[in-house]
C-alpha atoms as a PDB file:
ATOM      1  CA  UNK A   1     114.368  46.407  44.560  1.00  0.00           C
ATOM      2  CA  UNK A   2     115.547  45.249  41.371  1.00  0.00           C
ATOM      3  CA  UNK A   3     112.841  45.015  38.485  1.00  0.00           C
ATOM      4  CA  UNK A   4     112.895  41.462  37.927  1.00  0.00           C
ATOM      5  CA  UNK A   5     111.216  41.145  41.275  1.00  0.00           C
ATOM      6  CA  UNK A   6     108.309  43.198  40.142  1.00  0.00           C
ATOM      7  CA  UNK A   7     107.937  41.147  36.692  1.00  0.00           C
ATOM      8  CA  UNK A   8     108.032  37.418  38.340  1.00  0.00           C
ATOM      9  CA  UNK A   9     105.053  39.256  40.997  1.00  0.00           C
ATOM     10  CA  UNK A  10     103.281  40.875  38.207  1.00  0.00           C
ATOM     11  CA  UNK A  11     103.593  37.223  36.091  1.00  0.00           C
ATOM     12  CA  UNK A  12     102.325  35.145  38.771  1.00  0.00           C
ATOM     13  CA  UNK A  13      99.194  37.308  39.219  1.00  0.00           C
ATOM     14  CA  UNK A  14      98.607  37.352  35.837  1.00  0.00           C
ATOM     15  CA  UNK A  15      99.095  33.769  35.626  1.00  0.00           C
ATOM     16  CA  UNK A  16      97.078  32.877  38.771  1.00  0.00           C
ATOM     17  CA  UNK A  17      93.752  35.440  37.291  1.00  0.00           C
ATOM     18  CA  UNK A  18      94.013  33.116  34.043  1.00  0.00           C
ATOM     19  CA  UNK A  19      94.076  30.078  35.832  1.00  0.00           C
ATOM     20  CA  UNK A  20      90.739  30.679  37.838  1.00  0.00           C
ATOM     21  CA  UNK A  21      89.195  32.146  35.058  1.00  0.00           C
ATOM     22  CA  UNK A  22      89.773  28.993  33.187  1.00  0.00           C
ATOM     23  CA  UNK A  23      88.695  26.914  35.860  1.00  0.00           C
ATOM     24  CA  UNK A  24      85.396  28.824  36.595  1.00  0.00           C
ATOM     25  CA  UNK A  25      84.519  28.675  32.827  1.00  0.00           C
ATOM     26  CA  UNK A  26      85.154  24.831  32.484  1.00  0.00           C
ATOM     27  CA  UNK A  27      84.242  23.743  36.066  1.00  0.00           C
ATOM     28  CA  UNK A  28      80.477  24.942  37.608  1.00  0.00           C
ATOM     29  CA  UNK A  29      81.936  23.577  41.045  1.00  0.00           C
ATOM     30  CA  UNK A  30      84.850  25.802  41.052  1.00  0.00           C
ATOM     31  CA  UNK A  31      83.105  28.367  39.689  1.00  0.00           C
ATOM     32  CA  UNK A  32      80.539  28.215  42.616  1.00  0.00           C
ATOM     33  CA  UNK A  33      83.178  27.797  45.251  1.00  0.00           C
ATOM     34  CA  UNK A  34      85.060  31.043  44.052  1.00  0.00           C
ATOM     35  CA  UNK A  35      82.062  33.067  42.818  1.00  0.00           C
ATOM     36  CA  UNK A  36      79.011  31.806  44.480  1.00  0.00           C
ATOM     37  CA  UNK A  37      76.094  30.601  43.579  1.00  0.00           C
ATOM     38  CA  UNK A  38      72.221  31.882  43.196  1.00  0.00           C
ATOM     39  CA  UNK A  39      69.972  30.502  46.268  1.00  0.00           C
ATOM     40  CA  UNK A  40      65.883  30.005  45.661  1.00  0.00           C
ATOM     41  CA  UNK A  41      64.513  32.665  48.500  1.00  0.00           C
ATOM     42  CA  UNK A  42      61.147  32.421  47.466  1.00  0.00           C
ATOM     43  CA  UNK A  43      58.836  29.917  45.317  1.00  0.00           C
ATOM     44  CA  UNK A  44      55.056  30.454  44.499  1.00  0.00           C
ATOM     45  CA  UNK A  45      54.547  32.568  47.418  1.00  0.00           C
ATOM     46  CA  UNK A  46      56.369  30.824  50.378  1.00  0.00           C
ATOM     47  CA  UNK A  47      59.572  30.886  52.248  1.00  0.00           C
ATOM     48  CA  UNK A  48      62.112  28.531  51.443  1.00  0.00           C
ATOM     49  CA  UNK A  49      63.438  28.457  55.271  1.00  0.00           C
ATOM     50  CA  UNK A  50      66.561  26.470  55.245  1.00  0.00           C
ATOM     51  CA  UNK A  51      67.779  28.707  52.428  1.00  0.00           C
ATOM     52  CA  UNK A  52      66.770  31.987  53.732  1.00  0.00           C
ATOM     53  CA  UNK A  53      68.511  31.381  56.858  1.00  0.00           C
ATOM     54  CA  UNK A  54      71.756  30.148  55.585  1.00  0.00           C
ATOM     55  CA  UNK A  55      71.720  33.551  53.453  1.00  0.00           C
ATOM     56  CA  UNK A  56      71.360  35.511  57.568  1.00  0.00           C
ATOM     57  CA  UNK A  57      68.945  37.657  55.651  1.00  0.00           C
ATOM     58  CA  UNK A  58      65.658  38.787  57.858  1.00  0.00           C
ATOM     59  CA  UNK A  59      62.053  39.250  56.878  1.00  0.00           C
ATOM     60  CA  UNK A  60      62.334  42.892  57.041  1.00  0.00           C
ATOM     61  CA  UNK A  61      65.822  43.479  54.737  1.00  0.00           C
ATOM     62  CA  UNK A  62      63.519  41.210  52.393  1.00  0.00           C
ATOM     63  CA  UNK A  63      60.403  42.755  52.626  1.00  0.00           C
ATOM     64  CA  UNK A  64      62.168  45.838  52.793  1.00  0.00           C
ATOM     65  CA  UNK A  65      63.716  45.216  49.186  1.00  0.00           C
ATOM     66  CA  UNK A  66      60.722  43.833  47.293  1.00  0.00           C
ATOM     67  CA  UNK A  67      58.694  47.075  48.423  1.00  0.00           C
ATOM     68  CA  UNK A  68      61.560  49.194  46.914  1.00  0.00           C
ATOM     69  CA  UNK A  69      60.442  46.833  44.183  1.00  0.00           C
ATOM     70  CA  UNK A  70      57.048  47.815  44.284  1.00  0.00           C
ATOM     71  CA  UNK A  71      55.809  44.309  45.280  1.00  0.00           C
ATOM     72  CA  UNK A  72      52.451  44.739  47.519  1.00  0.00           C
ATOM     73  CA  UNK A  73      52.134  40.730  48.369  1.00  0.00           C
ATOM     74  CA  UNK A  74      54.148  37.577  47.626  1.00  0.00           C
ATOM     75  CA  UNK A  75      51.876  35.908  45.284  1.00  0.00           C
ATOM     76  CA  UNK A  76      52.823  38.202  42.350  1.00  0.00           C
ATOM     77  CA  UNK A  77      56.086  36.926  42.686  1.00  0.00           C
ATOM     78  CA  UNK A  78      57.035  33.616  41.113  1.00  0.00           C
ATOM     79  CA  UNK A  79      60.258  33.320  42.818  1.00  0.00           C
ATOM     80  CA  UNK A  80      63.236  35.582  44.413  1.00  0.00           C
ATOM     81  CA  UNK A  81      66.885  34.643  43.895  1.00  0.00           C
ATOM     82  CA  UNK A  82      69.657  35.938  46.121  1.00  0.00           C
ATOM     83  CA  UNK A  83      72.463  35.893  43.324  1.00  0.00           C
ATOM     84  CA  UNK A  84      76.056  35.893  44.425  1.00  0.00           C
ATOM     85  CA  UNK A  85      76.389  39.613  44.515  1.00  0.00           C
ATOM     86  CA  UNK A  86      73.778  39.626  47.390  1.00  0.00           C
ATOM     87  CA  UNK A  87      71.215  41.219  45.375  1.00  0.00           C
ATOM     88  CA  UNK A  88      68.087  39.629  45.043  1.00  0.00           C
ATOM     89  CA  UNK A  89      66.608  38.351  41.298  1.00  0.00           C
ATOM     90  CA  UNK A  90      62.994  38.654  41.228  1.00  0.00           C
ATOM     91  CA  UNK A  91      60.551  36.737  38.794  1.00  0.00           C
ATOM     92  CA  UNK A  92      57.331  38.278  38.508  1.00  0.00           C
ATOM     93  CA  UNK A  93      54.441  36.400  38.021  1.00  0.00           C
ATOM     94  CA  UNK A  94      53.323  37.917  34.069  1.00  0.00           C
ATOM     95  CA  UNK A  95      49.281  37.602  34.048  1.00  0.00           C
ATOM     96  CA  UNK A  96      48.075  35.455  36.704  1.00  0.00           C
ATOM     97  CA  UNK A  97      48.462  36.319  40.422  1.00  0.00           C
ATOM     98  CA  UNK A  98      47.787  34.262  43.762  1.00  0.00           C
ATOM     99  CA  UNK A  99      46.520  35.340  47.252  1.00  0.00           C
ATOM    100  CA  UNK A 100      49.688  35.458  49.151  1.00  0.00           C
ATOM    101  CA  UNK A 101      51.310  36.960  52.588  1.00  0.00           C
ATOM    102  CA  UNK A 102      51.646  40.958  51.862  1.00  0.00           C
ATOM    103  CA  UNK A 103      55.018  42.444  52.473  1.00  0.00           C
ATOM    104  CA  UNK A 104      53.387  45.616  55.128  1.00  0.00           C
ATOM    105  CA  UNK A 105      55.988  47.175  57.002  1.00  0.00           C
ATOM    106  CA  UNK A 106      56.761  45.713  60.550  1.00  0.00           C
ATOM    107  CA  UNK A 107      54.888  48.106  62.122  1.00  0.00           C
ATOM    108  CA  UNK A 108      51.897  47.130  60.000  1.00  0.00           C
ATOM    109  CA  UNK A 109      52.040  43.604  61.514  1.00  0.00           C
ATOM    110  CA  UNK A 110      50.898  44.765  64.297  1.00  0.00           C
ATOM    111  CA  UNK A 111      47.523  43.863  63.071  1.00  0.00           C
ATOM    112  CA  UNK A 112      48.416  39.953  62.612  1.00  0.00           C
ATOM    113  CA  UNK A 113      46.398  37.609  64.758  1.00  0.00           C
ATOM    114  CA  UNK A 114      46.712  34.271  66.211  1.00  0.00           C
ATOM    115  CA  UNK A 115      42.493  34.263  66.449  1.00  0.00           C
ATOM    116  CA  UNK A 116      40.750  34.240  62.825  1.00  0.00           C
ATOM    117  CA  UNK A 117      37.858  36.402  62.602  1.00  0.00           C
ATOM    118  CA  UNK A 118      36.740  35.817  59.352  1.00  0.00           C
ATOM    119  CA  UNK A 119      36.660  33.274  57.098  1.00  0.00           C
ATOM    120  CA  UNK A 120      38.907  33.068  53.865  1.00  0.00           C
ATOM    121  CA  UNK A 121      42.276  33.473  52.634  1.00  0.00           C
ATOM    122  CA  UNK A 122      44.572  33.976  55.308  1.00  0.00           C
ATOM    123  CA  UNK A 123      48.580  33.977  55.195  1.00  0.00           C
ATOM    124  CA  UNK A 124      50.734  32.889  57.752  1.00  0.00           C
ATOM    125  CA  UNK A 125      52.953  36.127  58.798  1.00  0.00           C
ATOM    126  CA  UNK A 126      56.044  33.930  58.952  1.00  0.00           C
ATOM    127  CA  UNK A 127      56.482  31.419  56.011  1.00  0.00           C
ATOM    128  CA  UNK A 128      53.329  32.492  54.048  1.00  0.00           C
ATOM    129  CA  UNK A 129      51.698  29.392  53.477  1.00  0.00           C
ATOM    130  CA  UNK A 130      47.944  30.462  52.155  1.00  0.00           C
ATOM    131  CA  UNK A 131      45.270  28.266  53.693  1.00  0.00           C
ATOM    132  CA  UNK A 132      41.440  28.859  53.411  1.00  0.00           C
ATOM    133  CA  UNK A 133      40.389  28.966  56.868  1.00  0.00           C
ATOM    134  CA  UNK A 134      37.047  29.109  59.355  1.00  0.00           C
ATOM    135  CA  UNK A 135      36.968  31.602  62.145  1.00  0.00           C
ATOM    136  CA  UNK A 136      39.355  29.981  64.731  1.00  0.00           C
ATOM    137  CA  UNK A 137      40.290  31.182  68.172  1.00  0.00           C
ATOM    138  CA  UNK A 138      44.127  29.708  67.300  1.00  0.00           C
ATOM    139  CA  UNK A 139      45.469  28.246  64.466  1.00  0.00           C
ATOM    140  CA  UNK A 140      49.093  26.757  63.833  1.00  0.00           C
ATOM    141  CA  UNK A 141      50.214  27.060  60.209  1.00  0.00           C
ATOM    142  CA  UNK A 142      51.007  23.690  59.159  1.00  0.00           C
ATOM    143  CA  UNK A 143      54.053  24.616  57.651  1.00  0.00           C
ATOM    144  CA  UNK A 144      56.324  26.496  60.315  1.00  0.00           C
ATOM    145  CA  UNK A 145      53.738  25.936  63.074  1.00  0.00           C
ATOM    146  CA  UNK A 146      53.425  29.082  63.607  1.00  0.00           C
ATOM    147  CA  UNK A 147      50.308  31.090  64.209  1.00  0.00           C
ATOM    148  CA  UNK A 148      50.134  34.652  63.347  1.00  0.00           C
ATOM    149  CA  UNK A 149      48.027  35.342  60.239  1.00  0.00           C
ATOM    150  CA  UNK A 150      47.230  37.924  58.095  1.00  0.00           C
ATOM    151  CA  UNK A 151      44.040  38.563  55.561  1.00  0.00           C
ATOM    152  CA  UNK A 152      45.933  37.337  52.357  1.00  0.00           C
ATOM    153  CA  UNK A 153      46.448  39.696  49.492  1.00  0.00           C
ATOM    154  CA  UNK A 154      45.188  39.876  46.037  1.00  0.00           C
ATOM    155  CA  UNK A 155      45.867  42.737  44.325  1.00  0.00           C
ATOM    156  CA  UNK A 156      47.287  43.059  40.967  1.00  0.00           C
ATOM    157  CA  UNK A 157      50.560  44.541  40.353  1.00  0.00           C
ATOM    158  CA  UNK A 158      50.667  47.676  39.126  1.00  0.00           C
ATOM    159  CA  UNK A 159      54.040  49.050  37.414  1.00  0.00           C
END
């Protein structure tokens, strides 16, 4: 194989990694199309559904990462980003927290109820809407509709 072959190949690769990254750095379209862009997970302690599920990412590979993060309950989060690696951003909350869903294990959940025994906080188990509620023997969560809930969390974050 001759070595001009290898040049012109070399040349147009060269010339094809300039080109995109001149488009990505004077186009935000193109650059989301070829790199991706960040997606809102999470905002003031809920789900944001339609993007979590367009991301195929679970409750537990979630949940699973913002324990790693030492995280004990949504509401000291002010919002989680999946970025374009995959990776999710987190935004902590600085001073003030909120009662929120807590991120237990799934074998914790087992402890989630449809009936509410006691009155006050409780989170829904799957979006975590917060609502202040009166014993119930069912409840659907007027987000989801839904209607497994948990005591909602208030700790503080400890780092």
């Amino acid at each position: 194989m001759p070595l001009s072959h290898a040049v012109i190949v070399f040349g147009v690769v060269m010339g094809l990694y300039w080109l995109f990254n001149y488009l990505t750095e004077i186009s935000p379209k193109f650059s989301d199309w070829m790199e991706g862009k960040d997606v809102l997970l999470l905002h003031q302690g809920r789900l944001h559904w339609a993007n979590f599920h367009a991301q195929n990412l679970t409750h537990k590979e979630l949940f699973g990462e913002l324990r790693q993060q030492q995280v004990e309950h949504l509401g000291q989060l002010k919002a989680v980003y999946s970025e374009a690696t995959g990776e999710p951003e987190l935004v902590f909350l600085r001073r003030r927290r909120r009662a929120a869903r807590p991120v237990h294990p799934p074998q914790e959940l087992a402890r989630a109820s449809e009936t509410i025994a006691t009155a006050g906080l409780h989170a829904c188990v799957n979006c975590g809407h917060v609502l202040d509620a009166q014993p119930a023997p069912a409840l659907a969560c007027p987000t989801c509709r839904e209607g497994h809930w948990l005591p909602a969390c208030t700790a503080r974050r400890v780092t």
